[in-house]
Protein backbone atom coordinates (compact mmCIF):
# COMPACT_ATOMS: atom_id res chain seq x y z
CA UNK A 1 0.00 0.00 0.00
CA UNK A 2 1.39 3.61 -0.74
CA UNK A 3 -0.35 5.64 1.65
CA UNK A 4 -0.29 4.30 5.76
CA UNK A 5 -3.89 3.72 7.34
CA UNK A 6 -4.05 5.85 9.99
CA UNK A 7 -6.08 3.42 12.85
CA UNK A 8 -7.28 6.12 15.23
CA UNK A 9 -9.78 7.10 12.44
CA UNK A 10 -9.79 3.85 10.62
CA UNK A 11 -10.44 0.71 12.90
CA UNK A 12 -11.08 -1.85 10.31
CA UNK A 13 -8.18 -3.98 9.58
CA UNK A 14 -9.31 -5.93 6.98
CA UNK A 15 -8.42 -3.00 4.71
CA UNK A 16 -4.33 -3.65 5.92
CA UNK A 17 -2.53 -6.25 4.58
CA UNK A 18 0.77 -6.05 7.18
CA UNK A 19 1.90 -3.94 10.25
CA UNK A 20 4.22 -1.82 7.40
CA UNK A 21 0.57 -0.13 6.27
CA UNK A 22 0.02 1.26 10.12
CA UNK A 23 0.43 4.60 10.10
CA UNK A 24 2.87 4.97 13.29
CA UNK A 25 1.36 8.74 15.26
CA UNK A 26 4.24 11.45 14.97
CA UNK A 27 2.51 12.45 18.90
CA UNK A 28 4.88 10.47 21.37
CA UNK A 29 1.44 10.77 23.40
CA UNK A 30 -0.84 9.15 20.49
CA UNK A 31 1.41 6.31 21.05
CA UNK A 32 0.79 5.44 24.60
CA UNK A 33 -2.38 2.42 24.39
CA UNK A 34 -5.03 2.58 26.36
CA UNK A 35 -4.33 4.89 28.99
CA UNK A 36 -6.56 7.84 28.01
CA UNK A 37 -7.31 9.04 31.48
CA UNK A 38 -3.31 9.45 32.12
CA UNK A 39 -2.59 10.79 28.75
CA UNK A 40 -4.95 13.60 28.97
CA UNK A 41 -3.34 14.44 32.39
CA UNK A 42 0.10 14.38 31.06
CA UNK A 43 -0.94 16.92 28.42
CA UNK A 44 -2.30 19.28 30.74
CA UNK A 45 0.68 18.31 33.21
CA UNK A 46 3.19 19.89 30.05
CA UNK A 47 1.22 22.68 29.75
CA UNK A 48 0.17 23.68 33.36
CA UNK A 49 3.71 22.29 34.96
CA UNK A 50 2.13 20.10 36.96
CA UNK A 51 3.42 17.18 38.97
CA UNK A 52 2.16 13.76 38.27
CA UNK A 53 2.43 10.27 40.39
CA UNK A 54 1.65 7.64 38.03
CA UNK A 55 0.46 3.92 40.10
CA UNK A 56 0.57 0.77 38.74
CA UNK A 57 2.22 -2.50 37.46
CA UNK A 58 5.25 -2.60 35.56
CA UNK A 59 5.01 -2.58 31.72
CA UNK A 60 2.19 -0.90 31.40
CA UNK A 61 3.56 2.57 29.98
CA UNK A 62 4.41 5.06 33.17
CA UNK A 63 7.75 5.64 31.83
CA UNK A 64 6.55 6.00 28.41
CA UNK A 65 4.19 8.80 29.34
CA UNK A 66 6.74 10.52 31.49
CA UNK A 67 8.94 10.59 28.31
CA UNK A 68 6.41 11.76 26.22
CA UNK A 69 5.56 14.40 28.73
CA UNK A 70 8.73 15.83 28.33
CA UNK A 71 8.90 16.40 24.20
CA UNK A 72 5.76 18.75 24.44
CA UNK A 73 7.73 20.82 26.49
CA UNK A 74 9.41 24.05 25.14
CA UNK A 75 12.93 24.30 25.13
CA UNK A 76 14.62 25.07 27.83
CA UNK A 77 15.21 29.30 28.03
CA UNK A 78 18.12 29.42 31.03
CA UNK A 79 21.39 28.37 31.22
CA UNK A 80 22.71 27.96 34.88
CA UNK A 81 26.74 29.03 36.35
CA UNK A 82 28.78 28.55 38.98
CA UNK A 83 30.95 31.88 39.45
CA UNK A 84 34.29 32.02 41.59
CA UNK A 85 33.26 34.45 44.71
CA UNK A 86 36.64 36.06 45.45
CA UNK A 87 35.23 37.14 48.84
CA UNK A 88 34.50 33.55 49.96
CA UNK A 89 35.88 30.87 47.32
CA UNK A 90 34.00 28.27 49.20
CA UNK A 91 30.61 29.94 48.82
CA UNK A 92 30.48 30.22 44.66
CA UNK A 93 27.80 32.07 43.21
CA UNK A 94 24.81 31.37 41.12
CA UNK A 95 24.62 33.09 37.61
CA UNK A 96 20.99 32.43 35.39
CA UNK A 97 21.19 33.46 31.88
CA UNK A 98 18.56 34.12 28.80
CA UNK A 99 18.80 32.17 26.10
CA UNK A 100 19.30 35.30 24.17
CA UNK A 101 22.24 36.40 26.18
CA UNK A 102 24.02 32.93 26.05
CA UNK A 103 23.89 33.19 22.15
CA UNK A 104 25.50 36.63 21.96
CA UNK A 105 27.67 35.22 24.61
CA UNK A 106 29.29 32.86 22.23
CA UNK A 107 29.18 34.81 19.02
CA UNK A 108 31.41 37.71 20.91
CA UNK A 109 33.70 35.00 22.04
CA UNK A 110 33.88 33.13 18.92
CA UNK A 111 34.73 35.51 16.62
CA UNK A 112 37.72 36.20 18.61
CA UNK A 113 38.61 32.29 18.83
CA UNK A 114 40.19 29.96 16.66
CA UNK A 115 39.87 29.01 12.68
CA UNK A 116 36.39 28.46 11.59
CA UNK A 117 36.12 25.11 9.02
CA UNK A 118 33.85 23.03 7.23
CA UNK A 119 32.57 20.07 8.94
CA UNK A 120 33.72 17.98 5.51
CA UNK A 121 37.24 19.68 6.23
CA UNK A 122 37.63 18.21 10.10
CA UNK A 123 38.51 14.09 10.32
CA UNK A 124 35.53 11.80 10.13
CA UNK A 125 35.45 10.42 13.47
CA UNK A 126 35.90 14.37 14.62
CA UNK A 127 32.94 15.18 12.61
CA UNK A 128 31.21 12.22 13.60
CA UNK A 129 31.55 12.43 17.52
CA UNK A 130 30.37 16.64 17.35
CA UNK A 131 27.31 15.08 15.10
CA UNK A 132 28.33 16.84 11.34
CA UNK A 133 28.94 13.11 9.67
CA UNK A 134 26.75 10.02 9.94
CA UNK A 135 28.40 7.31 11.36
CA UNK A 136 25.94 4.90 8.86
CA UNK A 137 26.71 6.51 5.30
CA UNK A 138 28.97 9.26 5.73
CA UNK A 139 26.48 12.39 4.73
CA UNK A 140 27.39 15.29 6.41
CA UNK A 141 24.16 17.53 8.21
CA UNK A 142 23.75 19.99 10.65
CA UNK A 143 24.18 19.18 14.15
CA UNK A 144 20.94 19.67 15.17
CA UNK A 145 19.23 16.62 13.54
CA UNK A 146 19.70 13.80 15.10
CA UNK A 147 18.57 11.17 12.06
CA UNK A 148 20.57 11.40 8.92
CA UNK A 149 18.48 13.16 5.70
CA UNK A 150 20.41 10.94 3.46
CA UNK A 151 20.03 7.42 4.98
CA UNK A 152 17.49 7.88 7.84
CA UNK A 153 18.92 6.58 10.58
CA UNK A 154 20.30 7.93 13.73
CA UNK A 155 23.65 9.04 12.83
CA UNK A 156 25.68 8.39 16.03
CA UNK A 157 24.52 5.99 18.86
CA UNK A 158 23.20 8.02 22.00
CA UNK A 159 23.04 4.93 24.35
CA UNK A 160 21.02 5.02 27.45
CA UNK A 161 22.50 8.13 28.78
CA UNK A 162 20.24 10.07 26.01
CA UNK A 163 17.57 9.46 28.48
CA UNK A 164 15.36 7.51 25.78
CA UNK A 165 14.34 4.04 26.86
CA UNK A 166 12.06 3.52 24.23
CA UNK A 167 14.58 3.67 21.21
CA UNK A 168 15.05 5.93 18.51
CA UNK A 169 11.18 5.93 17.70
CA UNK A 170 10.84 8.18 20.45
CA UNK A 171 13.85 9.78 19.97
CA UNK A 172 13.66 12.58 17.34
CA UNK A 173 9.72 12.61 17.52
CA UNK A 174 8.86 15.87 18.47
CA UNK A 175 11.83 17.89 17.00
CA UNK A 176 8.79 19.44 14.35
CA UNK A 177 6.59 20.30 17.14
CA UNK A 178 5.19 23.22 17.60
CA UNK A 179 7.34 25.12 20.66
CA UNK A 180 9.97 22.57 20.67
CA UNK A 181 13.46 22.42 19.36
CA UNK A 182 15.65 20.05 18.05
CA UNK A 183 17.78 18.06 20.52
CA UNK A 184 21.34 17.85 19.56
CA UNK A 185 23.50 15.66 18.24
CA UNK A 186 26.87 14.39 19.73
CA UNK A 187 29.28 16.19 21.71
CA UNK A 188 29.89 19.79 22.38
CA UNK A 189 33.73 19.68 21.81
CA UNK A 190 36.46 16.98 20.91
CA UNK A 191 39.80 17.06 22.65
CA UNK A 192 42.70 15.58 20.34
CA UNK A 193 46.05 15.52 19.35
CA UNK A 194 47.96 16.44 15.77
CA UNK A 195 51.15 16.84 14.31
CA UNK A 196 52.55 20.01 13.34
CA UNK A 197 55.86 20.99 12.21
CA UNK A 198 57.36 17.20 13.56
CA UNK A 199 55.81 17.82 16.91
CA UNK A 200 52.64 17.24 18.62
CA UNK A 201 49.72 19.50 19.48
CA UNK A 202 46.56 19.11 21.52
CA UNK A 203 43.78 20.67 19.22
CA UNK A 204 40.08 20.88 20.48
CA UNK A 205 37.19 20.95 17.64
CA UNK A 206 34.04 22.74 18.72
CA UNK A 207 30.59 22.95 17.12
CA UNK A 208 29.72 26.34 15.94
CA UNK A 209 26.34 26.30 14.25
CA UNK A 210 27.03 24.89 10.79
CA UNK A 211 30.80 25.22 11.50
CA UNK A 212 33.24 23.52 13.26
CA UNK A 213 36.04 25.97 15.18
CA UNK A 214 39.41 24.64 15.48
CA UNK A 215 41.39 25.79 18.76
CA UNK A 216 44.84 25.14 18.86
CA UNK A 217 47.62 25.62 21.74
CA UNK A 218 47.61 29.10 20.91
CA UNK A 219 44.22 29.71 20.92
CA UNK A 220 43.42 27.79 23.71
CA UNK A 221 45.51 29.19 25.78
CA UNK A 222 44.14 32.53 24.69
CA UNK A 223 41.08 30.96 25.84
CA UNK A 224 42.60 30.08 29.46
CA UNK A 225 43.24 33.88 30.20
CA UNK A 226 39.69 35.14 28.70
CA UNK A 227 38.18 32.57 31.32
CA UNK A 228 40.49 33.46 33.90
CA UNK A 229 39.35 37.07 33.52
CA UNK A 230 36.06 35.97 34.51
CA UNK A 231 36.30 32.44 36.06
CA UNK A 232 32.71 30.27 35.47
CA UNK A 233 31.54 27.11 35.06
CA UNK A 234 28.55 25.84 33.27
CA UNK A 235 26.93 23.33 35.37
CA UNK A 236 23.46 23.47 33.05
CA UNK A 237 24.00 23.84 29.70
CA UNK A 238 21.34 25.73 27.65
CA UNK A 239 21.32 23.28 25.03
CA UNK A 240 19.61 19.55 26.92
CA UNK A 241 17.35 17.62 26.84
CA UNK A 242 14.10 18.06 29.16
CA UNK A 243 13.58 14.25 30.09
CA UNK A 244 15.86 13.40 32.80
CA UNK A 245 15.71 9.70 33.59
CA UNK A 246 17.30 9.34 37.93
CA UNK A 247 15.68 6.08 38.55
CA UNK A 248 18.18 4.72 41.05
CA UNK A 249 20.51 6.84 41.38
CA UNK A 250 22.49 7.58 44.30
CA UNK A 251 21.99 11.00 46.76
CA UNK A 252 24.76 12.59 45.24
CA UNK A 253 23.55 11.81 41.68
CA UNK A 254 20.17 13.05 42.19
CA UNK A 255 20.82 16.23 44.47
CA UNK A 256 24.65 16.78 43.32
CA UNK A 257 27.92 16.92 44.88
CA UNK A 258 31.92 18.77 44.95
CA UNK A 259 34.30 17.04 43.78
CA UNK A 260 37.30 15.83 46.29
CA UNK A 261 40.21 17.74 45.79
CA UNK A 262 43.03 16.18 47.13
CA UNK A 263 45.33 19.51 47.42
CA UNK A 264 41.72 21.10 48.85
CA UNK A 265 42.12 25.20 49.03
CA UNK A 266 45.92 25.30 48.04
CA UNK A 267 46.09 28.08 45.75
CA UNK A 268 48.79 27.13 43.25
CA UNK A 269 47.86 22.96 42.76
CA UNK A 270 44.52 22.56 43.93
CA UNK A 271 41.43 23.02 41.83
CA UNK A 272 39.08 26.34 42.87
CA UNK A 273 35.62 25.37 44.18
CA UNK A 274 33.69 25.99 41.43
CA UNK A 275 34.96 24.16 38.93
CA UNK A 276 34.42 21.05 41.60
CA UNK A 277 30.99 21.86 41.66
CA UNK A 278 28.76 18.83 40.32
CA UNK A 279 24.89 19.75 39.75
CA UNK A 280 22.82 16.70 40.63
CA UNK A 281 19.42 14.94 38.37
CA UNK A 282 17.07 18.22 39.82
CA UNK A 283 19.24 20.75 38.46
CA UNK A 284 19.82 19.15 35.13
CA UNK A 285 16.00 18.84 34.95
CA UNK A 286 15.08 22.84 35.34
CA UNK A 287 12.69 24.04 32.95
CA UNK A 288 12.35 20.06 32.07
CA UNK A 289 11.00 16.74 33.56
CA UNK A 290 12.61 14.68 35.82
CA UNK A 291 11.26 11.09 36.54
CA UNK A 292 11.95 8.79 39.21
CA UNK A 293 10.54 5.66 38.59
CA UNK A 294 10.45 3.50 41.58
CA UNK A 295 9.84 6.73 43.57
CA UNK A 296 9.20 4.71 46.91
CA UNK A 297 12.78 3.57 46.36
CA UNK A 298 14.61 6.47 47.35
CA UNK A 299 13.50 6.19 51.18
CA UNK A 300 14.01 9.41 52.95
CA UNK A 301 16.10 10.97 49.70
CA UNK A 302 12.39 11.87 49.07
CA UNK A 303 12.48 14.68 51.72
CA UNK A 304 14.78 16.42 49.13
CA UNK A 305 12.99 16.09 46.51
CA UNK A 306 10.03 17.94 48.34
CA UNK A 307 12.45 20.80 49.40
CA UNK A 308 13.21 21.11 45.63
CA UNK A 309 9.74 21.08 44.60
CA UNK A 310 8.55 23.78 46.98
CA UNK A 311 11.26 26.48 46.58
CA UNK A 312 12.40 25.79 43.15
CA UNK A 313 16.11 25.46 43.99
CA UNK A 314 17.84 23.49 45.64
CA UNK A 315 21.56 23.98 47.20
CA UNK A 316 24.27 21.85 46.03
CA UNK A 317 27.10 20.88 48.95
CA UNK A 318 30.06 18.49 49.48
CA UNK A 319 27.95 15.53 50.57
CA UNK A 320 31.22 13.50 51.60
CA UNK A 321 32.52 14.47 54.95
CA UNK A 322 36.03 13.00 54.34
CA UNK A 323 36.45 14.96 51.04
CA UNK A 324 37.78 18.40 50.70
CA UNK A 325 34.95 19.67 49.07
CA UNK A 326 32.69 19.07 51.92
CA UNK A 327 33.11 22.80 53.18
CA UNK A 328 31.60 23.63 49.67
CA UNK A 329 28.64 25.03 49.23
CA UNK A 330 26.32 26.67 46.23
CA UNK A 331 23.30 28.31 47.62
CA UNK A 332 19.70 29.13 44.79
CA UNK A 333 20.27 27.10 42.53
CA UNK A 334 17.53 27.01 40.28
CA UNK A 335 15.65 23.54 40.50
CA UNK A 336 12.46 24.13 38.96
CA UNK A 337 11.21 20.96 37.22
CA UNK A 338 7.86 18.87 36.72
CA UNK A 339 8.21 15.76 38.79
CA UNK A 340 6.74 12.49 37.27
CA UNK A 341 7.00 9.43 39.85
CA UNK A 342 6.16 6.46 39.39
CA UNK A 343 5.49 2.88 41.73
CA UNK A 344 3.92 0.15 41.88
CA UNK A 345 0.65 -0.23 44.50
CA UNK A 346 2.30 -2.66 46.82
CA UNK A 347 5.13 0.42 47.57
CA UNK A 348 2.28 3.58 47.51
CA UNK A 349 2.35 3.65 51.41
CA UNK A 350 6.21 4.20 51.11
CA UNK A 351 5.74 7.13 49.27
CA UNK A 352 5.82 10.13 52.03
CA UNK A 353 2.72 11.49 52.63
CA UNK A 354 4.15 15.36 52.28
CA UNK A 355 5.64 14.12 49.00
CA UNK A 356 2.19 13.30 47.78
CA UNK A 357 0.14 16.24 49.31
CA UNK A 358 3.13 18.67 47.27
CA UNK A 359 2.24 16.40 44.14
CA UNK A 360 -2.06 16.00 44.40
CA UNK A 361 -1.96 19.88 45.56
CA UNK A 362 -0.09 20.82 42.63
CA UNK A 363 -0.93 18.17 40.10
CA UNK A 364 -2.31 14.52 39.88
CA UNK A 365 -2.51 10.90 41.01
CA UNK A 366 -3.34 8.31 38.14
CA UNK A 367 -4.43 4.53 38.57
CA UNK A 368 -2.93 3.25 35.64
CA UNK A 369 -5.15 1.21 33.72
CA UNK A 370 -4.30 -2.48 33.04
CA UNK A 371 -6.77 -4.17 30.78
CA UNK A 372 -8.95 -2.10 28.15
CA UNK A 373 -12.35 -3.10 26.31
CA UNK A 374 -12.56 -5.53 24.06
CA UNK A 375 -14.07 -3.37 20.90
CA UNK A 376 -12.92 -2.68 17.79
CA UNK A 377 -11.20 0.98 18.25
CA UNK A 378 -8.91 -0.77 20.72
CA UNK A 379 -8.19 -3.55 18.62
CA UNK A 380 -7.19 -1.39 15.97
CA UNK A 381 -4.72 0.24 18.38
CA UNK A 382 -3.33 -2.57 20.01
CA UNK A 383 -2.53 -3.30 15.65
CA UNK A 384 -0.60 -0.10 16.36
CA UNK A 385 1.43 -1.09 19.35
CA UNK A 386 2.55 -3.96 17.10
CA UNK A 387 3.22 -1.98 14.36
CA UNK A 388 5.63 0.79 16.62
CA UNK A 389 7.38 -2.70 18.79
CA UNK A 390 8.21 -3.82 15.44
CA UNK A 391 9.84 -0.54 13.98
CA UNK A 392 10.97 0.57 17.83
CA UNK A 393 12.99 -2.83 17.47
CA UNK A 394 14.39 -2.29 13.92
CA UNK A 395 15.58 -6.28 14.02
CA UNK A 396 12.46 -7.98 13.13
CA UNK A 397 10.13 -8.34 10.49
CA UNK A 398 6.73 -6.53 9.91
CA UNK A 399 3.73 -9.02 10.71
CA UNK A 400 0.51 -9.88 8.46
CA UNK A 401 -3.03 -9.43 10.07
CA UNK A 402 -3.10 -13.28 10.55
CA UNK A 403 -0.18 -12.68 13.13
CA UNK A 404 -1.97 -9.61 14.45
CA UNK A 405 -4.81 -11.26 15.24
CA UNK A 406 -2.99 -14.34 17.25
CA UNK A 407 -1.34 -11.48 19.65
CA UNK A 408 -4.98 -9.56 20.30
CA UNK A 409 -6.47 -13.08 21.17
CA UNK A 410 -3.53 -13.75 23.78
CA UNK A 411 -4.09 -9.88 24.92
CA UNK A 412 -7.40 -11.04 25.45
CA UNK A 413 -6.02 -14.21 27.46
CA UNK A 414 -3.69 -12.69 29.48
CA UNK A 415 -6.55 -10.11 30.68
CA UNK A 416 -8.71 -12.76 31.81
CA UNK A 417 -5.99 -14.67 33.63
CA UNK A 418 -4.00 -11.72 34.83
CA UNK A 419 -7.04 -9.17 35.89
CA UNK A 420 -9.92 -11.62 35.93
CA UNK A 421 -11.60 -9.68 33.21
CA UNK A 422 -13.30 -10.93 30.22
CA UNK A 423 -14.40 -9.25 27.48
CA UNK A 424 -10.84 -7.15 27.40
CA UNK A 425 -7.43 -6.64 26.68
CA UNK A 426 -4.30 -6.67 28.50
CA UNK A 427 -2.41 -2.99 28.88
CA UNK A 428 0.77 -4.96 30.14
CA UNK A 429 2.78 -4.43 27.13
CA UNK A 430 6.02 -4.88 28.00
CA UNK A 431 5.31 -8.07 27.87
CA UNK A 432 3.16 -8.33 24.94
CA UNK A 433 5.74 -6.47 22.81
CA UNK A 434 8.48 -9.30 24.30
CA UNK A 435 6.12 -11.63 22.65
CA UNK A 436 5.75 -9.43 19.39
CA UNK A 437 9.77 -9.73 19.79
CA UNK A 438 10.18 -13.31 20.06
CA UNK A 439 7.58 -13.84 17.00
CA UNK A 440 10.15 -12.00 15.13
CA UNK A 441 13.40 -13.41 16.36
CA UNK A 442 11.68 -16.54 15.14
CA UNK A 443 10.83 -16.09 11.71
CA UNK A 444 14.25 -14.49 11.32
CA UNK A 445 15.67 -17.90 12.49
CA UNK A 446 13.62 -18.98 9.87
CA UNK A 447 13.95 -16.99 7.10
CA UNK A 448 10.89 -16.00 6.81
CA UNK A 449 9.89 -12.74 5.15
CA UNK A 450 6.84 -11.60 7.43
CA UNK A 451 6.00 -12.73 10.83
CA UNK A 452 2.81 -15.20 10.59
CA UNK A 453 0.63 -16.50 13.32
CA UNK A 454 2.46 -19.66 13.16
CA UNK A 455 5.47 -17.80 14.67
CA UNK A 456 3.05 -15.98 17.27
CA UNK A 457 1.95 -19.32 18.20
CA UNK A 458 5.17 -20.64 19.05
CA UNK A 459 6.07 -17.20 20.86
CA UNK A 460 3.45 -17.72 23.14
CA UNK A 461 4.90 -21.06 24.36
CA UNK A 462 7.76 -20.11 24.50
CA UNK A 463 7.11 -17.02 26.55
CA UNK A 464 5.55 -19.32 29.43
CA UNK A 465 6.94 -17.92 33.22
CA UNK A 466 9.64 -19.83 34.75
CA UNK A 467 7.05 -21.02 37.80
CA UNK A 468 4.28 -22.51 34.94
CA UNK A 469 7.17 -23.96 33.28
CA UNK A 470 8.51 -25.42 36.90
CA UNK A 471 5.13 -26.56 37.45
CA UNK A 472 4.64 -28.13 34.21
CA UNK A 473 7.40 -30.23 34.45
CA UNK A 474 7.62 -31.33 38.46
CA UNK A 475 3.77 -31.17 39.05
CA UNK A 476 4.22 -28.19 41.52
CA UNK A 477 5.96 -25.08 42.45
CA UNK A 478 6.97 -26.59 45.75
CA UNK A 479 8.24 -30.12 44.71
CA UNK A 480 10.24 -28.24 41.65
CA UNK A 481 11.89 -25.90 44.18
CA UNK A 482 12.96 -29.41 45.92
CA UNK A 483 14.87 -30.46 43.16
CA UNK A 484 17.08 -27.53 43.78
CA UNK A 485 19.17 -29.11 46.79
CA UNK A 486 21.58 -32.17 46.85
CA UNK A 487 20.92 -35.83 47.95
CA UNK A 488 22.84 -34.90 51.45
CA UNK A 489 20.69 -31.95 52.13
CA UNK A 490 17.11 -34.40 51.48
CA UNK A 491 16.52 -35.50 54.73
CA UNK A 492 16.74 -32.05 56.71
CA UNK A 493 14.67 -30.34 53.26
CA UNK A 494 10.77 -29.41 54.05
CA UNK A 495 10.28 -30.01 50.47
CA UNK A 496 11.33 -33.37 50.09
CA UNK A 497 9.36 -34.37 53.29
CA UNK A 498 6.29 -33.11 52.02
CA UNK A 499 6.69 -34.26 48.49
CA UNK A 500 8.33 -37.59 49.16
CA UNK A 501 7.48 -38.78 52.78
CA UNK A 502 3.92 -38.55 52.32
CA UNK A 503 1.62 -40.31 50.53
CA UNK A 504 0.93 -39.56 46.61
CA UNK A 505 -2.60 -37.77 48.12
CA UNK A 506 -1.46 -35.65 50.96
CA UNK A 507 1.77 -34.15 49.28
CA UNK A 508 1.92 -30.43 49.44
CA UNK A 509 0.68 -28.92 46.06
């Protein structure tokens, strides 16, 4: 088919012939199944800068709204500094500037820095790291786009630390939004060496719009006494990305931290306060989102987190007692962020109850939802999910309708086993796109052009849990866990004298 079936309008499949017709929403938020209730909040929660704590299983798309949240954002508008306070070195000061001051910032300073070159003119894996040259074909594009023109695909790998767990389908999604810019690409600056006149020469490369300025020892060290002039450090960069992804991390990660110093406030070796300075996850998240997933988690850490919320900042301080930096500290800086949390029910009472008053008095508890209706709107979009698992995963086939309709019947299954609800159909998709996976690791083991239900249907047994598979094979959970232990540990093992000292009809099943 030449033109993609849009199924939020459309909810007839019979008109599609495979998951390649499925017209995949360029709305990060269109893409989120079933959770209408949650979405709608996270749209007002982008435009109102409201707080949201998201409850429910895993795999059932909290972290997928909280990422989507973010891209209807705006850019972020400040750029935050650490200044050297000559009065009190250990007491640096805050500097907040516009967006429109940063950028005549650099153009003053640039034009008095360093060569100016074409990106085609630096060496590939220069131009490749600072985000000029795809790393896939070799076309050369600005900076700002993070997916090649040329060949389409993203031209350097981000990793994990891009904050994107959903892959590049969610990557670049919103860079044509209305109010939101392009994230960019690579790194800032590259630090190498070169050879010059039989001797060697650290040279840095720096992105400068289309351009790409070339510093060398001369320069750079014409750089040194500019900064010196007026000593700085950027701790929040104007140009980041919005989503900020602190699920597990440590105090110092999320709230930040100064550096040990080992020659601490010796003026001629050691390193001045301010450049030790180390902003933490709510700093890097002003003006953007920050979620913690497994909120409950973070134990009394949360207590911070509250402080942050209700005065915006947040201090940054030596948080090792043993280090020199621990006399450090950075008072206002600006921590203004939207907080999306997210836990399971079991943990909700572990959640502080001031934490949630700050959230539900400035924003929203959701229920996520775990099982939709069975009707035909929703089967259409659970066609979708399949559709954006199989592109998301960019290994695997596309599938026909035949293999569509295998995974909405074991939707269907799993929401009568797993929620006790018939007529309806599972919203745990993490595990129903590991299924959509497996399909399609299988007919590549095979070969075979399209995924079919043939391949669905031997997903689905092979996607069995560990304790159905233990019970299939022992009889129960109990007498499988007994098989676990060796012949000298038998006799003293409550399994083996419930399974094998008692008779066939009173053994513990």
């Amino acid at each position: 088919m030449s033109e993609k079936i849009d199924l939020s309008r459309e909810t007839d499949l019979r008109g599609l012939s495979t998951t390649d017709d499925i017209l995949i929403p360029a709305d990060p938020l269109k893409r989120v199944i079933g959770q209408d209730e949650a979405v709608e909040l996270a749209r007002i929660a982008a435009k109102q800068r409201r707080h949201l704590l998201l409850v429910g299983p895993p795999g059932t798309g909290k972290s997928m709204i909280a990422q989507a949240l973010a891209l209807h954002l705006p850019r972020p508008t400040e750029e935050v500094r650490v200044v050297h306070n000559p009065e009190n070195p250990e007491r640096p000061l805050v500097e907040v500037r516009g967006e429109a001051e940063v950028l005549r910032e650099r153009e003053s300073k640039g034009s008095a820095e360093g060569e100016l070159i074409q990106p085609e003119a630096a060496p590939a894996n220069v131009a490749e790291r600072l985000g000029y040259r795809c790393r896939n074909c070799g076309a050369y594009s600005s900076p700002s786009e993070r997916f090649c023109p040329s060949c389409e695909k993203a031209k350097i790998d981000l990793g994990p630390q891009a904050g994107n767990p959903f892959g590049d389908i969610l990557g670049g999604l919103m860079e044509s939004m209305a109010g939101a810019a392009p994230f960019p690409t690579g790194k800032e600056r590259v630090t190498t060496t070169r050879k010059r006149f039989d001797k060697e020469e650290v040279v840095v490369f720096e992105r400068s719009g289309n351009m790409i300025r070339v510093l060398d020892q001369k320069a750079l060290e014409r750089k040194r006494e500019m900064e010196k002039l007026n000593p700085r450090k950027v701790i929040v960069p104007l140009d980041r990305n919005p989503f900020v992804l602190s699920t597990g991390a440590s105090e110092t990660e999320l709230l930040g931290d100064v550096r040990h110093d080992p020659f601490g406030g010796h003026g001629q070796l050691g390193t001045p306060p301010f450049e030790r300075v180390v902003p933490g996850a709510i700093h890097e998240a002003h003006q953007g989102v920050l979620f913690l997933d497994e909120i409950s988690h973070l134990g009394a850490t949360q207590r911070f987190i509250l402080t942050a919320m209700q005065e915006r900042r947040f201090p940054i301080a030596g948080r090792n007692p043993q280090s020199a930096g621990a006399s450090v500290r950075v008072d206002g800086v600006p921590a203004d962020f939207i907080l999306v949390a997210a836990c399971n029910i079991q943990d909700l009472e572990q959640v502080l109850s001031p934490l949630r008053s700050r959230i539900s008095g400035d924003g929203y508890e959701v229920l996520v939802e775990t099982a939709m209706e069975d009707s035909k709107a929703n089967r259409a979009l659970l066609a979708q999910f399949v559709a954006q698992e199989i592109v998301t995963d960019g290994r695997i086939p596309h599938a026909n309708m035949a293999a569509v309709d295998a995974i909405i019947k074991e939707a269907r299954q799993r929401a009568k086993v797993l929620d006790g609800r018939d007529g309806s159909l599972t919203l745990r998709l993490r595990e129903l796109g590991g299924l959509v996976r497996s399909a399609g690791d299988l007919a590549v083991s095979m070969s075979d052009p399209i995924i079919d239900e043939k391949h669905v249907a031997a997903a689905v047994r092979r996607s069995r849990p560990v304790e159905e598979q233990i019970k299939a094979r022992y009889g129960s959970y109990m007498r499988g866990l007994g098989t676990d232990i060796t012949s000298a540990q038998k006799e003293k093992s409550p399994y083996y004298f419930w399974n094998e000292h008692l008779r066939d009809d009173q053994a513990y099943h």
